[in-house]
N, C-alpha and C. Protein backbone atom coordinates (compact mmCIF):
# COMPACT_ATOMS: atom_id res chain seq x y z
N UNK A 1 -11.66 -46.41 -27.58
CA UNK A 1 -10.92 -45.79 -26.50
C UNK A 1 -9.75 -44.97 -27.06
N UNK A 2 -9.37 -45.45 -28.09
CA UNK A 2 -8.01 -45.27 -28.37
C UNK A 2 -8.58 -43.17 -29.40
N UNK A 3 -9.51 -43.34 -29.69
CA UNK A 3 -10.10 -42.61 -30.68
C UNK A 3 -10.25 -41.28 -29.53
N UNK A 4 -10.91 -41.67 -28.47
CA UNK A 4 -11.42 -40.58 -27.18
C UNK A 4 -9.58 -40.48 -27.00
N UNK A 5 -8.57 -40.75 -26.62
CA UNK A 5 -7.45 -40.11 -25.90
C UNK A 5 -6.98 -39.43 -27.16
N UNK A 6 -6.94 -39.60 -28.53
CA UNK A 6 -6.27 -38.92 -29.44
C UNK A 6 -7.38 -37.67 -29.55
N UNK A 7 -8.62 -37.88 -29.62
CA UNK A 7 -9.51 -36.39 -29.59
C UNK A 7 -9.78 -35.56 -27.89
N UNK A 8 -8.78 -35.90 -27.15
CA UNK A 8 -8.71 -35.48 -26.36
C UNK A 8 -7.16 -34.67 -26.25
N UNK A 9 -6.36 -34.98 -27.14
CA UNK A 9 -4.80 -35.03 -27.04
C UNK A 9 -4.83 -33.72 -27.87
N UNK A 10 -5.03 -33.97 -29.11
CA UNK A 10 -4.86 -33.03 -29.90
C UNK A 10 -5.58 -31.62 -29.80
N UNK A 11 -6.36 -31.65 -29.13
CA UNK A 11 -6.35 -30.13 -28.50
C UNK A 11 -5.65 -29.75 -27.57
N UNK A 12 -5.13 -30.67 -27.01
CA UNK A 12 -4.88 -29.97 -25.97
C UNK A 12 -2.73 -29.78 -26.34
N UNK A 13 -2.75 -30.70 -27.59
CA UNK A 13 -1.10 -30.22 -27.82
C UNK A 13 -1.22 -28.93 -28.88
N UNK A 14 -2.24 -28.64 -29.51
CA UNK A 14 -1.99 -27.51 -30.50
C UNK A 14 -2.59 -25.71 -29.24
N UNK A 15 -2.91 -26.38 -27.63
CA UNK A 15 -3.56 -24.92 -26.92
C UNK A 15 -1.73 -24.45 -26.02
N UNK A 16 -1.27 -25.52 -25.79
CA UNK A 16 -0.20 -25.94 -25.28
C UNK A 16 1.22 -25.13 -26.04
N UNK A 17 1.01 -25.52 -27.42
CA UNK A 17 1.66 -24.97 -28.46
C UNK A 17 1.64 -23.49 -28.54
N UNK A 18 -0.02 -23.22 -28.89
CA UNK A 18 -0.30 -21.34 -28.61
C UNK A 18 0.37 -20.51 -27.55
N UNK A 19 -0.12 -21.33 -26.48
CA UNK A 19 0.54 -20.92 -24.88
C UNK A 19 1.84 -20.39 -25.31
N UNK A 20 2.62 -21.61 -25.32
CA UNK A 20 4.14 -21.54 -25.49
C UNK A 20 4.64 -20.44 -26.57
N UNK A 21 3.74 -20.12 -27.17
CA UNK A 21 4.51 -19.09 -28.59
C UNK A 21 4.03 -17.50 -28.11
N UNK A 22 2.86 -17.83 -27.42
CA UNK A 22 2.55 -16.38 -26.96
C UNK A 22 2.88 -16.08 -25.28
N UNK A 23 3.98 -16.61 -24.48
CA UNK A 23 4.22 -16.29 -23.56
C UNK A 23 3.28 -16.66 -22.18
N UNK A 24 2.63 -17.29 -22.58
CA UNK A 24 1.48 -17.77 -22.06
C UNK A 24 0.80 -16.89 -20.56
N UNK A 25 0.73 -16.07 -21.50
CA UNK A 25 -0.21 -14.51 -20.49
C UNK A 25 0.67 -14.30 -18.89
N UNK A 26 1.98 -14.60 -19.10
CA UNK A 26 2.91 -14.29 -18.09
C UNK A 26 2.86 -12.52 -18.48
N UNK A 27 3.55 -11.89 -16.91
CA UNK A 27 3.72 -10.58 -17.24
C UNK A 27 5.65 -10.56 -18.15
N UNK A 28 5.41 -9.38 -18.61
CA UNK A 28 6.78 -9.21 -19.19
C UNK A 28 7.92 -8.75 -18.39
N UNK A 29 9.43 -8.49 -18.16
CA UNK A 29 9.85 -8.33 -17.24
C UNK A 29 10.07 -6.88 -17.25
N UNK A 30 9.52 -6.26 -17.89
CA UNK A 30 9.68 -4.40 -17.75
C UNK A 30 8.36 -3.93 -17.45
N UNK A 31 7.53 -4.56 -17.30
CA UNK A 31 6.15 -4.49 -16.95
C UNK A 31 6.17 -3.82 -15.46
N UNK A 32 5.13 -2.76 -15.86
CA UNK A 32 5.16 -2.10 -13.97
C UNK A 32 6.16 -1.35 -13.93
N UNK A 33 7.25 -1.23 -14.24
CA UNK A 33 8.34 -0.35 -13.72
C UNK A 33 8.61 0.68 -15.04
N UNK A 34 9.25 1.80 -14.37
CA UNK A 34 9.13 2.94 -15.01
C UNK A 34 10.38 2.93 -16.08
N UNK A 35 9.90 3.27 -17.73
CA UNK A 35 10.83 3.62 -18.45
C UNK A 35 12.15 4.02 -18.11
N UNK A 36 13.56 4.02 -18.16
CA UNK A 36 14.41 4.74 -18.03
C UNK A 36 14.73 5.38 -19.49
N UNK A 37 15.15 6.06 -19.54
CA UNK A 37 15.15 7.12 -20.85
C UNK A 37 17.08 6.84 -21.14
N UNK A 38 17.85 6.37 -21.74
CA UNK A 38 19.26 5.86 -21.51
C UNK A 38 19.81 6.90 -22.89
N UNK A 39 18.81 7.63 -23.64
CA UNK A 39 19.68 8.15 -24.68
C UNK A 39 20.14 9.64 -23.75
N UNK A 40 21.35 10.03 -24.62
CA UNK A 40 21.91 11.03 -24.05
C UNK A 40 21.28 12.39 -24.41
N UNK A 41 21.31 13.47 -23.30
CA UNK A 41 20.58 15.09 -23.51
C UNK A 41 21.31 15.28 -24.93
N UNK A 42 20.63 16.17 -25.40
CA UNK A 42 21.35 17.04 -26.83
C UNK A 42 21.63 18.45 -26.11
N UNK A 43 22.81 18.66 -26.32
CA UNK A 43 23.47 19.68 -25.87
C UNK A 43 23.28 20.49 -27.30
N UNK A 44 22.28 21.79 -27.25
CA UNK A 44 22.32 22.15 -28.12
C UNK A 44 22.96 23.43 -28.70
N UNK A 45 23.89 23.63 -27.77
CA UNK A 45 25.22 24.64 -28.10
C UNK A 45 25.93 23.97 -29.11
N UNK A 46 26.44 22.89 -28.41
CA UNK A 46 27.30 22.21 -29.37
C UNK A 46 26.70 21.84 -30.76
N UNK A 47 25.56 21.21 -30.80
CA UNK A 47 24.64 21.12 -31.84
C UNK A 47 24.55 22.09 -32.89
N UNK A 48 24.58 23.21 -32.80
CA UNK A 48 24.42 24.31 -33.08
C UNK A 48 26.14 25.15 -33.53
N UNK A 49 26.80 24.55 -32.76
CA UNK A 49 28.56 25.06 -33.37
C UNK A 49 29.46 23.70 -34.22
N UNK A 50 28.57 22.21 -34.01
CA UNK A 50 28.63 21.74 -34.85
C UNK A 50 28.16 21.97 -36.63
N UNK A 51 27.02 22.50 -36.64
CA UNK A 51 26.55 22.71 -37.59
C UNK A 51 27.20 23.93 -38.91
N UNK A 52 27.79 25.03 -37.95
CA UNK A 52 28.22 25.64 -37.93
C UNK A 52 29.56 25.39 -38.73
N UNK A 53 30.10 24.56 -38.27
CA UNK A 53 31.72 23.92 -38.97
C UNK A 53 31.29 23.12 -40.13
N UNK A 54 30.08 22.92 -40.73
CA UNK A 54 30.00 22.32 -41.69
C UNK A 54 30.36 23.40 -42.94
N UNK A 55 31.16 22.74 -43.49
CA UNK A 55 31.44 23.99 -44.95
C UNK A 55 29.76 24.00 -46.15
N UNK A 56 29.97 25.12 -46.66
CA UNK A 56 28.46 25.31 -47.54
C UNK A 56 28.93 24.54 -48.80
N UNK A 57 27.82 24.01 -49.40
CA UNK A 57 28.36 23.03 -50.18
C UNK A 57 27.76 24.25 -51.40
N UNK A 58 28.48 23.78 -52.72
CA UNK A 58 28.92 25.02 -53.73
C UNK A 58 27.17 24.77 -54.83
């Protein structure tokens, strides 16, 4: 008896284990909803009069 609950156990603590490490096929919480894009435009005037102020190197 004792032999059947331990070969019954041990699968089921190492599927338990997997589950738990891989999120266990839950959705993620950015899932479905649309990217927001948070980096800032390149202003490329400034980009461009930045570059500009760089001295030429000799």
């Amino acid at each position: 008896m004792r032999i059947l609950v331990l070969a019954a156990a041990v699968p089921a603590l190492a599927v338990a284990s997997a589950q738990a490490q891989m999120g266990g096929g839950r959705r993620q919480p950015n899932e479905g909803r649309q990217k927001v894009d948070n980096t800032p435009k390149v202003d490329e005037k400034a980009y461009k009069a930045a570059l500009e102020c760089i001295p030429e190197s000799k």
